[in-house]
PDB file of N, CA and C in Angstrom:
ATOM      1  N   UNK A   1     -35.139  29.724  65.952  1.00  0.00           N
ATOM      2  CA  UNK A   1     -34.710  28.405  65.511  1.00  0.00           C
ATOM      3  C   UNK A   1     -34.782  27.405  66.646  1.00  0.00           C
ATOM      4  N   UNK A   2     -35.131  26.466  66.422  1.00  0.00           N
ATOM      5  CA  UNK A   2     -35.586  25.196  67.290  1.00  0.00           C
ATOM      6  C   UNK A   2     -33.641  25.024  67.779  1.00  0.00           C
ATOM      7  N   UNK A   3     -33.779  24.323  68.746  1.00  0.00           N
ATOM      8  CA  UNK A   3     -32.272  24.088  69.376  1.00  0.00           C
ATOM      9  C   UNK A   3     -31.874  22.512  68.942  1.00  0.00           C
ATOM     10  N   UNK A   4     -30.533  22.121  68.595  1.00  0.00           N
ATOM     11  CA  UNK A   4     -30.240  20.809  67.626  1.00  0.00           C
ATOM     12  C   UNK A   4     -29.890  20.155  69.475  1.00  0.00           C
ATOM     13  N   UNK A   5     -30.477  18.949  68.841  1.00  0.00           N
ATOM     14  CA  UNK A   5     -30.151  18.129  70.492  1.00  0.00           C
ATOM     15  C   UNK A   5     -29.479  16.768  69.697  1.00  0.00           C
ATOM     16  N   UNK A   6     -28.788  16.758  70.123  1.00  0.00           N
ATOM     17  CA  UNK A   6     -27.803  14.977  69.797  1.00  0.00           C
ATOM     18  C   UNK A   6     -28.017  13.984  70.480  1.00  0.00           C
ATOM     19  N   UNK A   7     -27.840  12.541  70.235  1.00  0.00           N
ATOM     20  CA  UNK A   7     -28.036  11.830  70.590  1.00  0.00           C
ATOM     21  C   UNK A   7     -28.188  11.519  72.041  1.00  0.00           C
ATOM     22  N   UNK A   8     -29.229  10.490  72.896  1.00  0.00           N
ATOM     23  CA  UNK A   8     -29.419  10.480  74.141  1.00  0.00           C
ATOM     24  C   UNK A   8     -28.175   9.464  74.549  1.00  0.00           C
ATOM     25  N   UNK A   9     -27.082   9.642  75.447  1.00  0.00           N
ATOM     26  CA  UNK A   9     -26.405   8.638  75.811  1.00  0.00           C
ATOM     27  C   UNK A   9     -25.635   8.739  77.352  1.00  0.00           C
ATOM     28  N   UNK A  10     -24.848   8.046  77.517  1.00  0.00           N
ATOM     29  CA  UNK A  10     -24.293   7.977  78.716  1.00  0.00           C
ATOM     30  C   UNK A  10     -22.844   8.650  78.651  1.00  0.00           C
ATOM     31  N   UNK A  11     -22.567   9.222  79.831  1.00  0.00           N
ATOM     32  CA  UNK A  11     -20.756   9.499  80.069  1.00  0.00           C
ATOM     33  C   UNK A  11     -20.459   8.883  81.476  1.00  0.00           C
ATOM     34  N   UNK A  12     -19.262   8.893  81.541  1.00  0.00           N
ATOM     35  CA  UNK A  12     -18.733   8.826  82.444  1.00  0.00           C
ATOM     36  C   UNK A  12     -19.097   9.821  84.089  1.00  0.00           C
ATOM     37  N   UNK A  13     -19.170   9.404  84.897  1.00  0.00           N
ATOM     38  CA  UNK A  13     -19.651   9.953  86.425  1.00  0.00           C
ATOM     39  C   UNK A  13     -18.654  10.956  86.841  1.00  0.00           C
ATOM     40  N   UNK A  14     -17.323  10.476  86.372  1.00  0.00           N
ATOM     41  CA  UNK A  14     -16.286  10.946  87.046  1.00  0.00           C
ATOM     42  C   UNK A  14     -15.199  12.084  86.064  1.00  0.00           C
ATOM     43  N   UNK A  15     -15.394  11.903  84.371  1.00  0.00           N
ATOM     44  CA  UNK A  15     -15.173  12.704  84.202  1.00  0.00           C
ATOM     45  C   UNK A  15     -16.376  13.732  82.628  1.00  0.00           C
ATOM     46  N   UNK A  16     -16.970  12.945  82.546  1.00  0.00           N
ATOM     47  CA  UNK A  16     -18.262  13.147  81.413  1.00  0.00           C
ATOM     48  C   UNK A  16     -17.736  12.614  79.892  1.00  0.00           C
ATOM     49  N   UNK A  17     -17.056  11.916  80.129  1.00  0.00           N
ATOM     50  CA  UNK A  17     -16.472  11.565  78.002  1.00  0.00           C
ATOM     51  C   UNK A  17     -17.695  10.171  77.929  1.00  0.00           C
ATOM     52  N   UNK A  18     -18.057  10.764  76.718  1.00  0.00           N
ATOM     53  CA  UNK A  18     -19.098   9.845  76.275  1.00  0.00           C
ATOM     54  C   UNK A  18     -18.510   8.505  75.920  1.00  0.00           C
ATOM     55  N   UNK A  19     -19.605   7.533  76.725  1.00  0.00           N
ATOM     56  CA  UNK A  19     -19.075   5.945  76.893  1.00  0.00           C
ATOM     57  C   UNK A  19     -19.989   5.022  76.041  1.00  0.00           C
ATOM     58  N   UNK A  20     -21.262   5.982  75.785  1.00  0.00           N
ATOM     59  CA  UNK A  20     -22.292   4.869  75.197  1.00  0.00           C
ATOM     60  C   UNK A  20     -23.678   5.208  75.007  1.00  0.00           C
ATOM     61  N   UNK A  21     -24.560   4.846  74.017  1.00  0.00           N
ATOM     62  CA  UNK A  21     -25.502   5.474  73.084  1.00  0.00           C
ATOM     63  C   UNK A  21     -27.031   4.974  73.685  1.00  0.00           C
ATOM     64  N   UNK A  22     -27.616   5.558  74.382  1.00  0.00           N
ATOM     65  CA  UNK A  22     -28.832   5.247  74.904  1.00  0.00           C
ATOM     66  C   UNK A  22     -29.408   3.997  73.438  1.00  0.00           C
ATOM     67  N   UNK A  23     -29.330   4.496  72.163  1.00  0.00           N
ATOM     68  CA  UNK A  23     -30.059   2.931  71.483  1.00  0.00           C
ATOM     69  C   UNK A  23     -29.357   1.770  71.447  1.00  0.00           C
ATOM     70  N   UNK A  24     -27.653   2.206  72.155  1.00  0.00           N
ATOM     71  CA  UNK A  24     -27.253   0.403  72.225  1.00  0.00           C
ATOM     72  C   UNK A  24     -27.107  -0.170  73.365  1.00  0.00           C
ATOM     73  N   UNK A  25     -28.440   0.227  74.238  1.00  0.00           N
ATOM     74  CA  UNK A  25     -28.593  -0.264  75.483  1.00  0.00           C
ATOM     75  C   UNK A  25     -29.832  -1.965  74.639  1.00  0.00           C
ATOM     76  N   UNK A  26     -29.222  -2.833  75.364  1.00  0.00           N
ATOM     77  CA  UNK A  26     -30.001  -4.149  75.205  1.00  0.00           C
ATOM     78  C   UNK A  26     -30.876  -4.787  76.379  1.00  0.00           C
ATOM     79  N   UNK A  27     -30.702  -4.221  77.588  1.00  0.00           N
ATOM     80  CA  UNK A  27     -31.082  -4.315  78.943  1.00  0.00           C
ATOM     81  C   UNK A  27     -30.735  -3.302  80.281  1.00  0.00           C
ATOM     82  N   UNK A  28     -32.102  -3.062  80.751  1.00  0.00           N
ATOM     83  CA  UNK A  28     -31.748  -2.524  81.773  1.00  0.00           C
ATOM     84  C   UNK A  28     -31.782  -3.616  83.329  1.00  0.00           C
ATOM     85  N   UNK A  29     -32.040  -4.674  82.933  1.00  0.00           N
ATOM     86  CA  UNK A  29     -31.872  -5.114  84.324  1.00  0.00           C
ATOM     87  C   UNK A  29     -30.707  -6.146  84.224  1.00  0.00           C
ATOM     88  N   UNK A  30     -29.841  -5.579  84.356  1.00  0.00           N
ATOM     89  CA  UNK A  30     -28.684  -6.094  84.882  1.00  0.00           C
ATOM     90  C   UNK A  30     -28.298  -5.925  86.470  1.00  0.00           C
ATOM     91  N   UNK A  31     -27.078  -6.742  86.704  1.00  0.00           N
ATOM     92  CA  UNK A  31     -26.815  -6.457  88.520  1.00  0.00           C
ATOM     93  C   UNK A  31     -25.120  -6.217  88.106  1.00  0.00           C
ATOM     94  N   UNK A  32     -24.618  -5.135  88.618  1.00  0.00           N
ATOM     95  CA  UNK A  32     -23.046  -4.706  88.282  1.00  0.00           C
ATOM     96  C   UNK A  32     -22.548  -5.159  90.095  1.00  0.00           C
ATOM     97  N   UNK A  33     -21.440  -4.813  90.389  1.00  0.00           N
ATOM     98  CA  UNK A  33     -20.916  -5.095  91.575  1.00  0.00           C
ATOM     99  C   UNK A  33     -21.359  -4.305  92.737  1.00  0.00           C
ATOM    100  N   UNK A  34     -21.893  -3.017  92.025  1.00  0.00           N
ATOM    101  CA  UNK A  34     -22.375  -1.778  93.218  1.00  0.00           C
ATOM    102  C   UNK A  34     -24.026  -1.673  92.573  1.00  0.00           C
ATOM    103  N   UNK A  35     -24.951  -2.179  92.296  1.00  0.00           N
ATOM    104  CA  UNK A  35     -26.295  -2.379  92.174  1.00  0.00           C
ATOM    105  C   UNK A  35     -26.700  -2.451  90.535  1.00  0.00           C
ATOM    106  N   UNK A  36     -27.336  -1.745  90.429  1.00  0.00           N
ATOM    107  CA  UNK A  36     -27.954  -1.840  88.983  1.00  0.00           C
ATOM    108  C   UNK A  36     -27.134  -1.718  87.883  1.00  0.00           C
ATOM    109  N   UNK A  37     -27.533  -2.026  86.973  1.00  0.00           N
ATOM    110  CA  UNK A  37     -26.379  -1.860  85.383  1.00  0.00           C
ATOM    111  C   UNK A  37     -26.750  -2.274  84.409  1.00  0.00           C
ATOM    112  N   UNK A  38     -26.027  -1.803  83.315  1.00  0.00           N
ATOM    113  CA  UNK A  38     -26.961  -1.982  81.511  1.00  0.00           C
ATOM    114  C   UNK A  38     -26.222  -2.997  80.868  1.00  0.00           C
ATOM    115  N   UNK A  39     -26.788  -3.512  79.721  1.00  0.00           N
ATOM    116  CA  UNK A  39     -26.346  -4.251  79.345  1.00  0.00           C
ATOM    117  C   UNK A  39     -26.402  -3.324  77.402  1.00  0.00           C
ATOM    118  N   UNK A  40     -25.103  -3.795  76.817  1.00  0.00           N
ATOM    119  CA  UNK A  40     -24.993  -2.810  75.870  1.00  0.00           C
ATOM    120  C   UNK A  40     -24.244  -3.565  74.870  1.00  0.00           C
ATOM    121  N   UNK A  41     -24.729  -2.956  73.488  1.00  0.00           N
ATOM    122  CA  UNK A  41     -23.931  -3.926  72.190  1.00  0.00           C
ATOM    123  C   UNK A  41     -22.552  -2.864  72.186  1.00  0.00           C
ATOM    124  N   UNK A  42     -22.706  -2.300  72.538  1.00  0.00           N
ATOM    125  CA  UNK A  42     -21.542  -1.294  72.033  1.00  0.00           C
ATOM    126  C   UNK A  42     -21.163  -0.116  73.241  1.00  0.00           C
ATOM    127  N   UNK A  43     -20.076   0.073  73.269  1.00  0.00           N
ATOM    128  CA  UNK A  43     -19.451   1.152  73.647  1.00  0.00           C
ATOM    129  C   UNK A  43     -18.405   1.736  73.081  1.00  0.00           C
ATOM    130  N   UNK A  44     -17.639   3.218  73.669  1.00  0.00           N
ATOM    131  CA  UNK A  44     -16.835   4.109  72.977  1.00  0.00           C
ATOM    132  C   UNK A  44     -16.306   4.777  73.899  1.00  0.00           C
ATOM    133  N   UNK A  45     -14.859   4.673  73.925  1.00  0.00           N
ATOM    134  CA  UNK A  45     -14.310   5.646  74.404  1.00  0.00           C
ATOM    135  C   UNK A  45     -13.754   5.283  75.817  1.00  0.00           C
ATOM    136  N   UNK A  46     -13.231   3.533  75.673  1.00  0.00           N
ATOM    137  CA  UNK A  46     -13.188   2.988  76.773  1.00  0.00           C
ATOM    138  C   UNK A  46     -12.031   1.877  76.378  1.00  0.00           C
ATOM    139  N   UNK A  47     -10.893   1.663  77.443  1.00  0.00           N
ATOM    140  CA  UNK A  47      -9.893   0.621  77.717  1.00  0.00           C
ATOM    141  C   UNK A  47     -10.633  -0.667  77.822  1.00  0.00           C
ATOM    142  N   UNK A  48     -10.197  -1.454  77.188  1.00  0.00           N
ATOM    143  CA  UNK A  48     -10.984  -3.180  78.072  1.00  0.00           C
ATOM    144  C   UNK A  48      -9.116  -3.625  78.635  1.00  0.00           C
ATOM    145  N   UNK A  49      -9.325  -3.650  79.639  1.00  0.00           N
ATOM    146  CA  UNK A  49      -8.818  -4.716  80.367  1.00  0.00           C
ATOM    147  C   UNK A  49      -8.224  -5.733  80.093  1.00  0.00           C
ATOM    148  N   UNK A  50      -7.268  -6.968  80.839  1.00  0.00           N
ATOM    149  CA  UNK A  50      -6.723  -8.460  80.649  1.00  0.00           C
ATOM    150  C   UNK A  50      -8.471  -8.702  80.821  1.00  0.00           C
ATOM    151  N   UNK A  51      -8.369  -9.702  80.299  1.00  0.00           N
ATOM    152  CA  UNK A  51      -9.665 -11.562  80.925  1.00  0.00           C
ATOM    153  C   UNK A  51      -9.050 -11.940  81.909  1.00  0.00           C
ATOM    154  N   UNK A  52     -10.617 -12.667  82.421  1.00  0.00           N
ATOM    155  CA  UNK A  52     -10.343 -13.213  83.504  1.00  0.00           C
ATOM    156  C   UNK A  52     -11.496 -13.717  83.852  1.00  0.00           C
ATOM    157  N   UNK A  53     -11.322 -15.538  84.525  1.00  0.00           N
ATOM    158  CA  UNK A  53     -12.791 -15.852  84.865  1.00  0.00           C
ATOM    159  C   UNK A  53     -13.063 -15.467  85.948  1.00  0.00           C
ATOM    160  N   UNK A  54     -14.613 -15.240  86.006  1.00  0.00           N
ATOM    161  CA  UNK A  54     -14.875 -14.826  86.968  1.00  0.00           C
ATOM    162  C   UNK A  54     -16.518 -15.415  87.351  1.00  0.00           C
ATOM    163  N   UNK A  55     -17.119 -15.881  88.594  1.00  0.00           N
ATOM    164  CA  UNK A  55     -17.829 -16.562  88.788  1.00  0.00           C
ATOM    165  C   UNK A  55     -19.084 -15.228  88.888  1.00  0.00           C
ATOM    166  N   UNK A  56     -20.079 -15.460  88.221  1.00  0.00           N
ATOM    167  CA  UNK A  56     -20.905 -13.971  88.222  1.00  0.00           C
ATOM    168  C   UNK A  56     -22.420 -14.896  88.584  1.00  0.00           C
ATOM    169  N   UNK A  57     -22.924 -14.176  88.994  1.00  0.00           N
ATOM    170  CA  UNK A  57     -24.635 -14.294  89.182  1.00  0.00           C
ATOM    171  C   UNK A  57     -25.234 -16.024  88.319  1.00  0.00           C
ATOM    172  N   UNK A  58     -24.973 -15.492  87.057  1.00  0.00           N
ATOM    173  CA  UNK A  58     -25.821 -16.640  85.944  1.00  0.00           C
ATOM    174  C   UNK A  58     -24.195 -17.667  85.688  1.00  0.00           C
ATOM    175  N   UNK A  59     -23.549 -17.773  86.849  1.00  0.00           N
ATOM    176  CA  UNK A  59     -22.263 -18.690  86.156  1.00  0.00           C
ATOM    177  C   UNK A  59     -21.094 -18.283  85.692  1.00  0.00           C
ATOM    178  N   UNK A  60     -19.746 -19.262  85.412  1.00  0.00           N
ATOM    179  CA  UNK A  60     -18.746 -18.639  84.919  1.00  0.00           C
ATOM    180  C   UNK A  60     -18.401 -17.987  83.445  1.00  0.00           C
ATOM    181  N   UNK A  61     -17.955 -17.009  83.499  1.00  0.00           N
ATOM    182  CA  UNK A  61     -17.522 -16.142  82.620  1.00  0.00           C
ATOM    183  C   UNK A  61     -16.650 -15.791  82.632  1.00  0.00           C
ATOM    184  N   UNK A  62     -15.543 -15.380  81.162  1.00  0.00           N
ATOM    185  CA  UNK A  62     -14.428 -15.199  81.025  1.00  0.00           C
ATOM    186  C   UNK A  62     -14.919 -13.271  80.273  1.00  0.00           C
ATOM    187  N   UNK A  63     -14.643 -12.191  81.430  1.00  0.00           N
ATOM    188  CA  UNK A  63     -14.873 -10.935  81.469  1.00  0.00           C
ATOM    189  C   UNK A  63     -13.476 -10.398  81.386  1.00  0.00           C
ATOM    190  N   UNK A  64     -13.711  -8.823  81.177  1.00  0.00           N
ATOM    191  CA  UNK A  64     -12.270  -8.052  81.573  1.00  0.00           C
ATOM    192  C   UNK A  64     -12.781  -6.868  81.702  1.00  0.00           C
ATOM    193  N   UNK A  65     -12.686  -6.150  82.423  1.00  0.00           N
ATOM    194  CA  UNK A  65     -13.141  -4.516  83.096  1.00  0.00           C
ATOM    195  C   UNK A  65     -12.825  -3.753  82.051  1.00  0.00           C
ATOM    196  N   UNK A  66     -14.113  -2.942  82.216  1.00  0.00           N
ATOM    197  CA  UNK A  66     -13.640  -1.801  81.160  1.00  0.00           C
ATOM    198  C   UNK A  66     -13.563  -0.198  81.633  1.00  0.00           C
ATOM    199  N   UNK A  67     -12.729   0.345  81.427  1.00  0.00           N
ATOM    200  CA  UNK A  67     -12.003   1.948  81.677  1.00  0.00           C
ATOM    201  C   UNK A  67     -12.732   2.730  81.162  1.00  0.00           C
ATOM    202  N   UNK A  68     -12.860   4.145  81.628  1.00  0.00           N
ATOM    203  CA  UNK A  68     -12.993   5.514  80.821  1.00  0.00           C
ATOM    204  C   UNK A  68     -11.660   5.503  80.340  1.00  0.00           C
ATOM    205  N   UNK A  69     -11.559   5.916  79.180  1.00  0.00           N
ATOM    206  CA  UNK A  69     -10.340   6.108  78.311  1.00  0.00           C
ATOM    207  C   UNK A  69      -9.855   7.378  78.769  1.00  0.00           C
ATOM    208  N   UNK A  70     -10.637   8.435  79.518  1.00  0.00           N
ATOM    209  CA  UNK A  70      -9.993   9.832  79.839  1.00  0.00           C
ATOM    210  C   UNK A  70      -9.396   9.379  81.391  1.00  0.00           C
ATOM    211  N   UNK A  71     -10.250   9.144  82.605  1.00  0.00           N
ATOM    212  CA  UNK A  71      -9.932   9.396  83.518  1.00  0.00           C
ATOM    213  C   UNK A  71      -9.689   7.869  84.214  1.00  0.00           C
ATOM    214  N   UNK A  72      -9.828   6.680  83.358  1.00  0.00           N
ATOM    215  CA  UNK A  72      -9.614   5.264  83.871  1.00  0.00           C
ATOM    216  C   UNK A  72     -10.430   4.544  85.258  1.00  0.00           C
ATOM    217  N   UNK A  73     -11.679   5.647  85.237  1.00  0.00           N
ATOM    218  CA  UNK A  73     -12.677   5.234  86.151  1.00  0.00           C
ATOM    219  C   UNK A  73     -12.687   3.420  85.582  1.00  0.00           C
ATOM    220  N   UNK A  74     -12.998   2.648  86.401  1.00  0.00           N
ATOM    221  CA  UNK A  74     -13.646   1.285  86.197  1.00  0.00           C
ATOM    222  C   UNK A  74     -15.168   1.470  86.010  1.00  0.00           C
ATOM    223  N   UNK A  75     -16.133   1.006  84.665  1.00  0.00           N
ATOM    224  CA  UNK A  75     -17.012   1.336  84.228  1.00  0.00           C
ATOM    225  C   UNK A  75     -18.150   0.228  84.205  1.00  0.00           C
ATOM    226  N   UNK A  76     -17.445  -1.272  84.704  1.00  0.00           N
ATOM    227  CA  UNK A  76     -18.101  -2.388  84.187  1.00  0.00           C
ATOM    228  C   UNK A  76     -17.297  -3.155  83.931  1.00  0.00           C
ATOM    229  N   UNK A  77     -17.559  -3.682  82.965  1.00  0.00           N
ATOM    230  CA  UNK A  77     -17.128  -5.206  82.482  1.00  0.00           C
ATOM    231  C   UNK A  77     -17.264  -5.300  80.961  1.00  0.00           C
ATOM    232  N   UNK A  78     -16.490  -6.255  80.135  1.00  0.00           N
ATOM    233  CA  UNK A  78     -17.002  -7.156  78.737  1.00  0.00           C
ATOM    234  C   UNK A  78     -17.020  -8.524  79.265  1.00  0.00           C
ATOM    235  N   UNK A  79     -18.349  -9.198  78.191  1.00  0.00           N
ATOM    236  CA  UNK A  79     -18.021 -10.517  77.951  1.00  0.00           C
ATOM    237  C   UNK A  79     -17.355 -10.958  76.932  1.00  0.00           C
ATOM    238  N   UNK A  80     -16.249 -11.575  77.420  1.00  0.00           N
ATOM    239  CA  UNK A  80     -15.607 -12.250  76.652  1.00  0.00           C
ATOM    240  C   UNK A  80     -15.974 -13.405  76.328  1.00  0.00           C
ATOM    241  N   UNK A  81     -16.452 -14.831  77.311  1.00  0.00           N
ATOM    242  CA  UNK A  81     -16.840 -15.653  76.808  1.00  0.00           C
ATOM    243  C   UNK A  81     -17.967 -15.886  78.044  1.00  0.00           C
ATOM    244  N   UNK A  82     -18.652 -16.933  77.212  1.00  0.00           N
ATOM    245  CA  UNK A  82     -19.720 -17.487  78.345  1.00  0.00           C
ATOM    246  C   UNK A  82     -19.943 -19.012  78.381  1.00  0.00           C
ATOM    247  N   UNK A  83     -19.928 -19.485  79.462  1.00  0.00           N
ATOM    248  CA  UNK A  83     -19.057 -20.821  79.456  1.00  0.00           C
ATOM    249  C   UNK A  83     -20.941 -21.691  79.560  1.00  0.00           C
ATOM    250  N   UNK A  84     -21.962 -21.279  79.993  1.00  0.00           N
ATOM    251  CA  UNK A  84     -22.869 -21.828  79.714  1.00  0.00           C
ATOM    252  C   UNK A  84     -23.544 -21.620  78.220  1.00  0.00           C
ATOM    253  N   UNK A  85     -24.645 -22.691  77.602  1.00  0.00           N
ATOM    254  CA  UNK A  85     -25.277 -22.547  76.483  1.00  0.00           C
ATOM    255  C   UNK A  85     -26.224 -21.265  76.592  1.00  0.00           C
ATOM    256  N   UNK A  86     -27.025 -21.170  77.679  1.00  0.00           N
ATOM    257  CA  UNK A  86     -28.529 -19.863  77.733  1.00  0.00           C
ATOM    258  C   UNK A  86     -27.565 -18.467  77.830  1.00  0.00           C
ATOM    259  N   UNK A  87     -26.073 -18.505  78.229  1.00  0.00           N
ATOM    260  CA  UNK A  87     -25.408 -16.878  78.333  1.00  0.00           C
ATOM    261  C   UNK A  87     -24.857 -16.481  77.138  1.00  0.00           C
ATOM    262  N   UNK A  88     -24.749 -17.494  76.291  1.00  0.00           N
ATOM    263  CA  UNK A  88     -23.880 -17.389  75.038  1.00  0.00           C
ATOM    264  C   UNK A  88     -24.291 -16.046  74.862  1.00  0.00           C
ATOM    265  N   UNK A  89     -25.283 -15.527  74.300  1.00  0.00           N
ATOM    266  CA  UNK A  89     -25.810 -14.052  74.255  1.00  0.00           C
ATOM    267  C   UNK A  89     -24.959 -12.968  74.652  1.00  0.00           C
ATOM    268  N   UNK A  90     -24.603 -13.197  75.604  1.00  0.00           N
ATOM    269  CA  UNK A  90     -23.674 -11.995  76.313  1.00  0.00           C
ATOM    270  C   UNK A  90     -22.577 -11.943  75.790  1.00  0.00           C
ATOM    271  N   UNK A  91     -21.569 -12.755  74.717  1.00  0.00           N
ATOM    272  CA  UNK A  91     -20.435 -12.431  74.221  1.00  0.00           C
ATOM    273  C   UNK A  91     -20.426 -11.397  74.005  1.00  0.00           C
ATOM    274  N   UNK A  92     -19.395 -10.799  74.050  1.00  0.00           N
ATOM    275  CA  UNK A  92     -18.834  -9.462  72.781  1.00  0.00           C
ATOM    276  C   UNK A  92     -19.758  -8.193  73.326  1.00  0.00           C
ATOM    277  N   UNK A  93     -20.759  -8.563  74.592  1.00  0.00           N
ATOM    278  CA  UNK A  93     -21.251  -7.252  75.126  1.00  0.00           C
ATOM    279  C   UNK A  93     -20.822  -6.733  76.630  1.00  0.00           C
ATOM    280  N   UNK A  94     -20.954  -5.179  76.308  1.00  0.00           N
ATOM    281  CA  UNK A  94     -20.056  -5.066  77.764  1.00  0.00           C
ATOM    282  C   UNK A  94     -21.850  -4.173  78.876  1.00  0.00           C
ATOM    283  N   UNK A  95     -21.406  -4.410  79.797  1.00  0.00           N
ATOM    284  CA  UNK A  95     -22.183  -4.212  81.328  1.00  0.00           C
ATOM    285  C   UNK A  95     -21.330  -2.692  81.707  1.00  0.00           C
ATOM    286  N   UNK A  96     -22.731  -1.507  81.918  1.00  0.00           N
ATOM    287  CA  UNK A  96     -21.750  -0.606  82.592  1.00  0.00           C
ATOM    288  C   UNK A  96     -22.761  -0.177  83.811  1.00  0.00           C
ATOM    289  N   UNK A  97     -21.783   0.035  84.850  1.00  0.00           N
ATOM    290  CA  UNK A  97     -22.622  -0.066  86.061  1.00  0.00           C
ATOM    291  C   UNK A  97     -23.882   1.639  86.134  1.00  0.00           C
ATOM    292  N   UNK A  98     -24.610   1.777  87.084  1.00  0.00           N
ATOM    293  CA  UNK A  98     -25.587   2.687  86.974  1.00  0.00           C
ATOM    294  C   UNK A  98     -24.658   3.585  87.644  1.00  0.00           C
ATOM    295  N   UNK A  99     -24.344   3.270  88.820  1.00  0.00           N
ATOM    296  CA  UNK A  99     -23.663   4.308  89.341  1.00  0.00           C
ATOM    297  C   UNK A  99     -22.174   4.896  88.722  1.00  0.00           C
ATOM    298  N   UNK A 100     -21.966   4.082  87.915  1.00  0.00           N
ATOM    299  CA  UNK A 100     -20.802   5.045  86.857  1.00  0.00           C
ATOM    300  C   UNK A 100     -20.927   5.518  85.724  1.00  0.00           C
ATOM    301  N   UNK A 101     -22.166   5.919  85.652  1.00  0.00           N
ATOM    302  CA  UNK A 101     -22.544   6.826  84.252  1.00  0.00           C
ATOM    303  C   UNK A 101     -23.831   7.903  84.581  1.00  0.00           C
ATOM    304  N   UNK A 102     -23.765   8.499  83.325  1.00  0.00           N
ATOM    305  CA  UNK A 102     -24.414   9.835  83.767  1.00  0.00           C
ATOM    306  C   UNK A 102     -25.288   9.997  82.388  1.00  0.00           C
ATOM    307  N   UNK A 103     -26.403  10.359  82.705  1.00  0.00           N
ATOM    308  CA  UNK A 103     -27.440  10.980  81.328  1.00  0.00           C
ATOM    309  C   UNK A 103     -26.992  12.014  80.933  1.00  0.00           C
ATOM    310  N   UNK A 104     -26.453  11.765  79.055  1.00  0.00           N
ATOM    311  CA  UNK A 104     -26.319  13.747  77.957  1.00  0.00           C
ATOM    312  C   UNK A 104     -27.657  13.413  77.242  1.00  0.00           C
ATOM    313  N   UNK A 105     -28.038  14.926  76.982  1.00  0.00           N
ATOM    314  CA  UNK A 105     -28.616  14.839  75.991  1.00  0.00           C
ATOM    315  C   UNK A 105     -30.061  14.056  76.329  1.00  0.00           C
ATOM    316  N   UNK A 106     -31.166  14.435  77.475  1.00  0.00           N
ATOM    317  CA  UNK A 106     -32.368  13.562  77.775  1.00  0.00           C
ATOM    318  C   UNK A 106     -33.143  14.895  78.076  1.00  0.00           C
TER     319      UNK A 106
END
């Protein structure tokens, strides 16, 4: 029998609980605080944080960090709001950095 493989996605670095689904990645070139990072419609299995503005790369934004729900690693960020017209896009999506996630299932 062929072996059942599940979905390709990301976990956590620090303790492996799945955070997010390789198809609701929307970008890979993002810039997180420690280098590279995704940009994603969705995640699971994660705390968001208070808001807070914060002055980022493309301008101000009203973000809030987001948690592993198991081990409360800091994972990234949500947008909460985007105070320019060209970022509007980024509402309601959260950024998780490269170096805090890990490939299941590839």
């Amino acid at each position: 029998m062929a072996e059942v493989i599940g979905p390709r996605l990301y976990s956590c670095c620090n303790c492996r609980n799945e955070v997010a689904l390789h198809d609701d990645v929307i970008s890979k070139a993002f810039q997180g605080r420690n280098g590279r990072a995704f940009l994603f419609s969705h995640v699971m299995n994660v705390v968001v944080g208070l808001k807070e503005d914060r002055q980022l790369m493309t301008g101000l934004h009203t973000v809030a960090d987001v948690y592993c729900s198991d081990c409360r690693e800091v994972l990234g960020w949500k947008y909460e709001r985007a105070y320019e017209e060209t970022q509007k896009y980024k509402e309601g999506k959260f950024v998780l950095e490269k170096s805090k996630i890990v490939k299941e299932n590839w």
